[in-house]
Protein backbone atom coordinates (compact mmCIF):
# COMPACT_ATOMS: atom_id res chain seq x y z
CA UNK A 1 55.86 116.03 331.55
CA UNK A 2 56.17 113.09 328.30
CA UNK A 3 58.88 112.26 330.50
CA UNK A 4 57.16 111.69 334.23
CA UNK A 5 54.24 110.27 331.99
CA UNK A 6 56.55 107.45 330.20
CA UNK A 7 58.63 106.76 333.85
CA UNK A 8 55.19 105.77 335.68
CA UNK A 9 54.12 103.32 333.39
CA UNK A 10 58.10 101.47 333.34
CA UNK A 11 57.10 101.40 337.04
CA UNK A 12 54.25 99.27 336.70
CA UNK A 13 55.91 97.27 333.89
CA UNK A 14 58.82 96.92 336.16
CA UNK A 15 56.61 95.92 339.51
CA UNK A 16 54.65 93.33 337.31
CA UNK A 17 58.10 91.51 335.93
CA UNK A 18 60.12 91.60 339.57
CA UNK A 19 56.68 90.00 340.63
CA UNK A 20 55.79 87.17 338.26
CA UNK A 21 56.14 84.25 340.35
CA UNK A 22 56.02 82.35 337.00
CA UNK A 23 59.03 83.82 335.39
CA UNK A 24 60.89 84.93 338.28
CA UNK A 25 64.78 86.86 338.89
CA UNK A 26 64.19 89.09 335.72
CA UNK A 27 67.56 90.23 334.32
CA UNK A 28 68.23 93.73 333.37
CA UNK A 29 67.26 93.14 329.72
CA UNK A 30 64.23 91.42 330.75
CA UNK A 31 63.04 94.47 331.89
CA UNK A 32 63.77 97.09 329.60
CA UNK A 33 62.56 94.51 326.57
CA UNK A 34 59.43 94.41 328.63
CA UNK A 35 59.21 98.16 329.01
CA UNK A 36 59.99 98.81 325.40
CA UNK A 37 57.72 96.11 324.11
CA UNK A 38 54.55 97.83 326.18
CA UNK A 39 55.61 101.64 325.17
CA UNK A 40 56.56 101.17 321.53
CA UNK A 41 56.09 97.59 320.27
CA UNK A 42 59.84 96.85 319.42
CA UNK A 43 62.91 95.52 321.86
CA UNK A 44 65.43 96.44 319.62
CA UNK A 45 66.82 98.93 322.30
CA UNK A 46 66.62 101.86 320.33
CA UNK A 47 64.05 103.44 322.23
CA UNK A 48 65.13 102.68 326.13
CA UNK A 49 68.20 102.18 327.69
CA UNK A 50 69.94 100.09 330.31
CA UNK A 51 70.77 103.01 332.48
CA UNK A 52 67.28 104.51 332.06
CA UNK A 53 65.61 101.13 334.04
CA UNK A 54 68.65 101.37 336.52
CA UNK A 55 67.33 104.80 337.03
CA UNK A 56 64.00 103.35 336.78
CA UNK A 57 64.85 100.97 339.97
CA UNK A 58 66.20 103.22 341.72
CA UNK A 59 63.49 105.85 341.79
CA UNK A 60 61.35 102.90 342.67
CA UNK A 61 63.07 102.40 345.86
CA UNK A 62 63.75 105.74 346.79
CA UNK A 63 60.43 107.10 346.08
CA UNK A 64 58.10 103.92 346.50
CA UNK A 65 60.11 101.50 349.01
CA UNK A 66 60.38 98.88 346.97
CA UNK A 67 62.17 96.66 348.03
CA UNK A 68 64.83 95.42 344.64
CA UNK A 69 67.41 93.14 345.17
CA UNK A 70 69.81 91.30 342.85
CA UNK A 71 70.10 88.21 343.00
CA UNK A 72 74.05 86.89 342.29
CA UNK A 73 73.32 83.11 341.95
CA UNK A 74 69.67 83.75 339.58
CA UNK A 75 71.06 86.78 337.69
CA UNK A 76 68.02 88.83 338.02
CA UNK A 77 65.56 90.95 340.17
CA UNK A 78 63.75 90.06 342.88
CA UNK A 79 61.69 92.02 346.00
CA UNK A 80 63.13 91.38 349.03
CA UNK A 81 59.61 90.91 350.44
CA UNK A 82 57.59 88.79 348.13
CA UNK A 83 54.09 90.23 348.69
CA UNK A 84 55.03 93.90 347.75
CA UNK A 85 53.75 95.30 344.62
CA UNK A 86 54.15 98.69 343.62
CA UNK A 87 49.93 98.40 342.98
CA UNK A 88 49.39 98.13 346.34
CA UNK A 89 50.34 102.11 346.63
CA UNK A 90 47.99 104.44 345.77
CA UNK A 91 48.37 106.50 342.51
CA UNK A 92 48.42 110.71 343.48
CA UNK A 93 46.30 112.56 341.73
CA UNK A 94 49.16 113.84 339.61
CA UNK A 95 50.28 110.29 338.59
CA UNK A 96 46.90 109.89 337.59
CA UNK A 97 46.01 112.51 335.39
CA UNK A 98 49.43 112.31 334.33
CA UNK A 99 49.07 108.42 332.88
CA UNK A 100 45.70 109.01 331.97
CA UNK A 101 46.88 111.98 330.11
CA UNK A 102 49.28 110.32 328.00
CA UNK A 103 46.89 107.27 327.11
CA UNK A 104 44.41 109.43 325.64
CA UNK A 105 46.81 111.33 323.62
CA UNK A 106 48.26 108.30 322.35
CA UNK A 107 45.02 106.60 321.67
CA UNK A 108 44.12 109.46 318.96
CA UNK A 109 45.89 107.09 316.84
CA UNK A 110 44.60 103.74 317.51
CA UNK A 111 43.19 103.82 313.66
CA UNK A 112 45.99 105.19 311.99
CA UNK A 113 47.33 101.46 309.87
CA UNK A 114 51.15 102.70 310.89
CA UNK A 115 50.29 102.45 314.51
CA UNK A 116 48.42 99.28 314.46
CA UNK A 117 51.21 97.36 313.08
CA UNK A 118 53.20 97.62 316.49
CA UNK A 119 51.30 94.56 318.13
CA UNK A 120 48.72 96.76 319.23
CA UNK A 121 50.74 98.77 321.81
CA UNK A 122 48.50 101.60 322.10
CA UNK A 123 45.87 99.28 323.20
CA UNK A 124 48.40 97.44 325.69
CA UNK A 125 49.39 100.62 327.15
CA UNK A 126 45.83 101.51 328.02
CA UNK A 127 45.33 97.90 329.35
CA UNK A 128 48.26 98.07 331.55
CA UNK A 129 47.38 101.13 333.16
CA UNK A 130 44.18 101.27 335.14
CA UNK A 131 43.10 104.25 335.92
CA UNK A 132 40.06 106.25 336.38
CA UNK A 133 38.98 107.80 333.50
CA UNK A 134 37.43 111.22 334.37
CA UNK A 135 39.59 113.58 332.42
CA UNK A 136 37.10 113.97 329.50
CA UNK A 137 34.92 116.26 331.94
CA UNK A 138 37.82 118.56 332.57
CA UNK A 139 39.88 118.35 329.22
CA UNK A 140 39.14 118.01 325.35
CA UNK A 141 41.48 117.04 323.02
CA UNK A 142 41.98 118.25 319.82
CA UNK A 143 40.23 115.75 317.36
CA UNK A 144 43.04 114.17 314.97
CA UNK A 145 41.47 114.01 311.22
CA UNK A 146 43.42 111.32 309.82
CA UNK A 147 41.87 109.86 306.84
CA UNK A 148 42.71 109.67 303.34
CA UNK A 149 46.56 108.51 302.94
CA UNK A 150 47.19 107.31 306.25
CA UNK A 151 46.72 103.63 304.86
CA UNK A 152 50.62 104.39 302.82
CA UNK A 153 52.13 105.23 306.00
CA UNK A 154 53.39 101.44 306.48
CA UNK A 155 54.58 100.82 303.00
CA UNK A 156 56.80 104.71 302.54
CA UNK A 157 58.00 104.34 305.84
CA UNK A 158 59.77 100.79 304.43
CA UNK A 159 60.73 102.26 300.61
CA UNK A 160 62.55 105.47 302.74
CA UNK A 161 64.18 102.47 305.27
CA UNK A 162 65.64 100.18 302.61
CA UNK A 163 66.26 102.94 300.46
CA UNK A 164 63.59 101.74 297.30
CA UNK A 165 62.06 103.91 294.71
CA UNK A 166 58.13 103.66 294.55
CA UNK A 167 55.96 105.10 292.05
CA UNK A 168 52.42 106.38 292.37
CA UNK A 169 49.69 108.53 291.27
CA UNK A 170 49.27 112.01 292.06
CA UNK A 171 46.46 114.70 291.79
CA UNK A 172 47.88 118.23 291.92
CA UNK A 173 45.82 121.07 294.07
CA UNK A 174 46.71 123.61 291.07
CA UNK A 175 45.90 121.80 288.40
CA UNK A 176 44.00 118.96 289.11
CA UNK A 177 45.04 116.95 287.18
CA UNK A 178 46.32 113.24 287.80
CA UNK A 179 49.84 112.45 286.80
CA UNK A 180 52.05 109.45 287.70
CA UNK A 181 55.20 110.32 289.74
CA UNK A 182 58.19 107.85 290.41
CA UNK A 183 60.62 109.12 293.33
CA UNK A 184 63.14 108.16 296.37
CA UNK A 185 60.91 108.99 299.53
CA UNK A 186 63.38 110.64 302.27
CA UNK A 187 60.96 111.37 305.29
CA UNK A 188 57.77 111.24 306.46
CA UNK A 189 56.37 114.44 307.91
CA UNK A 190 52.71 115.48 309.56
CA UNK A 191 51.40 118.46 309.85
CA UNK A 192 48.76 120.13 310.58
CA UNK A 193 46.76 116.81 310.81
CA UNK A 194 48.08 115.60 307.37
CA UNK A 195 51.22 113.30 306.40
CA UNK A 196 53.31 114.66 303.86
CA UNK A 197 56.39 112.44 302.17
CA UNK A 198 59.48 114.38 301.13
CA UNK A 199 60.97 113.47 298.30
CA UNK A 200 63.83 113.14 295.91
CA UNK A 201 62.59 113.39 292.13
CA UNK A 202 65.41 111.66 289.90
CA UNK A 203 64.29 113.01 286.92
CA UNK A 204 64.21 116.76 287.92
CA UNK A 205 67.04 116.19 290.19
CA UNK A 206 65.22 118.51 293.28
CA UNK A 207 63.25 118.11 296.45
CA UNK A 208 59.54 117.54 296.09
CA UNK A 209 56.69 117.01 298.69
CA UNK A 210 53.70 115.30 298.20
CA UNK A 211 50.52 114.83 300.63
CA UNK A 212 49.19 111.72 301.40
CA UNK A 213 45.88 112.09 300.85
CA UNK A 214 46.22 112.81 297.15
CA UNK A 215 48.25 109.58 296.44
CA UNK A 216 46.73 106.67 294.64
CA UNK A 217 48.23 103.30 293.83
CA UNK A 218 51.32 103.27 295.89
CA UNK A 219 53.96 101.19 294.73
CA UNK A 220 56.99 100.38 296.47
CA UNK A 221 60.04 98.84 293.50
CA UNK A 222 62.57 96.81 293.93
CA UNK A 223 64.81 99.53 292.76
CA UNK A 224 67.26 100.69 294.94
CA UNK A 225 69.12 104.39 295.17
CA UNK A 226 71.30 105.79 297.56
CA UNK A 227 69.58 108.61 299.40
CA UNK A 228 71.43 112.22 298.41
CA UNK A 229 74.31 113.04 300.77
CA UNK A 230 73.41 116.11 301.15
CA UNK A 231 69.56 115.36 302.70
CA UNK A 232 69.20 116.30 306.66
CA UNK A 233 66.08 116.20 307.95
CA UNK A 234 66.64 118.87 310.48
CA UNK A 235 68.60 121.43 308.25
CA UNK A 236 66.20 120.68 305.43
CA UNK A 237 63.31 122.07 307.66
CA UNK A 238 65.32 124.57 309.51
CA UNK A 239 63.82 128.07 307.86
CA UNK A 240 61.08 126.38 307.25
CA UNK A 241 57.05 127.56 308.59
CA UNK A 242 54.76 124.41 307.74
CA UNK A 243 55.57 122.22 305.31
CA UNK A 244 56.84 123.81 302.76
CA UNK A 245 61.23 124.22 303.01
CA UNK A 246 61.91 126.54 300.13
CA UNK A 247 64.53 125.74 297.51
CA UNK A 248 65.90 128.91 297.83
CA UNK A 249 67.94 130.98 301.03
CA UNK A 250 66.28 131.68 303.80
CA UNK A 251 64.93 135.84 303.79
CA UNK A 252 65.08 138.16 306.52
CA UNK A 253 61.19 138.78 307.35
CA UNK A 254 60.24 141.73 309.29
CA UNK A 255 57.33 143.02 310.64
CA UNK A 256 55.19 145.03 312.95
CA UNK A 257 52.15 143.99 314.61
CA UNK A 258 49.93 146.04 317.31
CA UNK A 259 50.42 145.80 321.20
CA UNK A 260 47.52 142.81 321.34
CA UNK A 261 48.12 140.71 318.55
CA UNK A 262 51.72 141.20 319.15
CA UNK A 263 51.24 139.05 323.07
CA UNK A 264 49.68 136.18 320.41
CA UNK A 265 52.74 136.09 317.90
CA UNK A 266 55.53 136.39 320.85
CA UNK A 267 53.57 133.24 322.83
CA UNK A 268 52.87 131.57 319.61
CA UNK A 269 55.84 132.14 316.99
CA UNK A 270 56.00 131.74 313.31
CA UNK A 271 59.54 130.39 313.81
CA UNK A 272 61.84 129.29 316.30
CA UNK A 273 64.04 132.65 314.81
CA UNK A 274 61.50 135.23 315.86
CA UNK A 275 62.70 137.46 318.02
CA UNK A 276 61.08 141.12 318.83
CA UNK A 277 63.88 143.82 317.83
CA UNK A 278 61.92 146.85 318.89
CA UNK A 279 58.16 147.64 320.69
CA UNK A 280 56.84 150.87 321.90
CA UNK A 281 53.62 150.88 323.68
CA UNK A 282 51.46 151.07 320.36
CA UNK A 283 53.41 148.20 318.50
CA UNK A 284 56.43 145.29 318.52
CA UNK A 285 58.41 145.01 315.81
CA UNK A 286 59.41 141.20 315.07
CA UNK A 287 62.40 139.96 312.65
CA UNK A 288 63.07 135.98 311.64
CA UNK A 289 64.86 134.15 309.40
CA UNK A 290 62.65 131.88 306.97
CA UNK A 291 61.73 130.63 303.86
CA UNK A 292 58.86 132.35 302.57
CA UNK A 293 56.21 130.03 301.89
CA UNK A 294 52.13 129.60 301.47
CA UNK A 295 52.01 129.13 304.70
CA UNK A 296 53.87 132.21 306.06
CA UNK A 297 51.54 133.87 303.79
CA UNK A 298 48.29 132.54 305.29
CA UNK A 299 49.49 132.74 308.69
CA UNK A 300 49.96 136.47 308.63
CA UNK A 301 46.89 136.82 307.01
CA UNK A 302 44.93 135.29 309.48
CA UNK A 303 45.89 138.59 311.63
CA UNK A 304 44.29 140.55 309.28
CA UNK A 305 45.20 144.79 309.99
CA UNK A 306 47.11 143.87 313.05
CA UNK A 307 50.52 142.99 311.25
CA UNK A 308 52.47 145.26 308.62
CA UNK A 309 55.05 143.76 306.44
CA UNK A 310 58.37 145.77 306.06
CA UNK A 311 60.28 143.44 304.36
CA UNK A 312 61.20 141.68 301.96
CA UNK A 313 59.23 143.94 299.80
CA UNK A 314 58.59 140.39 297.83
CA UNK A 315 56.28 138.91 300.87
CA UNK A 316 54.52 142.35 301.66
CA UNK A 317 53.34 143.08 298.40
CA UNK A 318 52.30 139.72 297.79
CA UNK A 319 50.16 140.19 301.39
CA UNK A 320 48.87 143.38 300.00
CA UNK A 321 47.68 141.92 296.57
CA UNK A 322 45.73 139.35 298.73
CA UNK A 323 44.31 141.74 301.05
CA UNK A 324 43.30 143.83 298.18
CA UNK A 325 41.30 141.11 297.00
CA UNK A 326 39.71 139.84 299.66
CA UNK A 327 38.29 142.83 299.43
CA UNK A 328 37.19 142.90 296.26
CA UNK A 329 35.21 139.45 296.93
């Protein structure tokens, strides 16, 4: 669907270049610069390709008639009949939803300070593509809560591209108590509607992530340090569930969980490992590979008496010891 959403808006991008009188026989890179620039404020190239506005073109004429040509002498595009425009065919009712879809999705951000710095392409995206905006009748989306934090989204993302050291303050959840911190920031991550910066801590020599939203006084050195050769993104979150990776391996987590609740963990997993290794009418039995973290934990929980730990005996007692005392409350 991101896919079909993204292709009908290089359309229009496409339609408007081939048909600016004013700038006329657009070369190949013309258009995907212009394409690239609208979607994601940039025309470095590292975000559309040649072939994909070849593609682009040629979907156009198959699907749309338009009418491309190349011209040999100009070097560029041009429509073969100058008073087409891809505008002039109606949008489907798919196309629409489909565009307006992805606008409002994208403009959950607008007010996030990492998006804005793109030349406002959020806001050009919307511009560009006019459509009728009834979807809010029919669909509500989820409200995005980004506050606190998001404002040293712009200067990490820079210390973790040049590879600098920055140094901040930090207010610990456990403790609560304010202590300065000075690491290599690896990646950015969000979830669950908060931004999270994983770290390398020189002085302990380990992995540490820090929210956002309990930063103060970001400061990005001149200090430079090569990032750990042994840091991948991917693998570093592989058994993870949330935010939280785990220093240690990965456990073997297994579980049972009654015939209803079971429908909600198989459509909605705790990991991309889950897999059901046994069910019976009464009951599935689920296995995956994880760290165990705070948020395993709280997930489960949130099923209350409808999931049994079996192992590691580690995770179910610590389930039971909360149980107990929520309980006890």
């Amino acid at each position: 669907m991101p896919h079909i959403k993204n292709a009908l808006i290089r359309y229009r991008i496409i339609d408007k270049c081939i048909g600016n009188k004013y700038k006329p026989f657009p070369s190949k890179r013309d258009l995907r610069e212009a394409c690239e620039e609208a979607l994601f404020g940039s025309i470095d190239g590292g975000h559309i390709c040649d072939s994909t506005i070849e593609k682009d073109m040629f979907a156009m004429r198959l699907e749309h008639d338009a009418p491309i040509k190349y011209s040999k002498r100009d070097r560029g595009y041009y429509y073969e009949d100058p008073d087409f425009s891809i505008n002039d065919i109606p949008l489907t009712e798919d196309e629409l939803s489909a565009i307006s879809f992805a606008a409002k999705t994208l403009m959950q951000f607008r007010n996030v300070d990492m998006f804005q710095q793109f030349g406002s392409a959020i806001g050009k995206i919307v511009d560009r593509v006019s459509v009728s905006d009834d979807t809010g009748e029919f669909i509500q989306f989820e409200k995005s809560m980004y506050g606190e934090g998001s404002e040293f989204l712009t200067p990490i993302l820079e210390s973790i591209k040049q590879e600098l050291i920055i140094t901040f303050d930090y207010t610990s959840f456990i403790s609560g108590e304010m202590k300065p911190r000075k690491v290599l920031p690896l990646l950015l991550k969000e979830y669950s509607n908060r931004w999270y910066l994983i770290s390398f801590d020189l002085k302990k020599n380990d992995y540490i992530t820090y929210g956002l939203d309990r930063m103060e006084d970001v400061v990005v050195t001149a200090e430079h340090e090569a990032r750990p050769a042994d840091f991948n993104a991917d693998n570093y979150f592989k058994y993870a569930v949330g935010i939280t990776s785990g220093n240690t391996a990965p456990e073997l987590v297994e579980f049972t969980a009654t015939s209803v609740a079971s429908k909600y963990i198989d459509s909605l997993p705790f990991h991309s490992s889950q897999k059901v290794v046994k069910m019976n009418e009464s009951e599935f039995t689920f296995e995956l590979k994880v760290n165990v973290s705070e948020e395993l934990i709280r997930s489960m929980l949130a099923y209350g008496g409808d999931i049994c730990v079996l192992r590691p005996k580690s995770l179910k007692d610590e389930i039971e010891k909360r149980a107990t005392a929520i309980l006890k409350a």
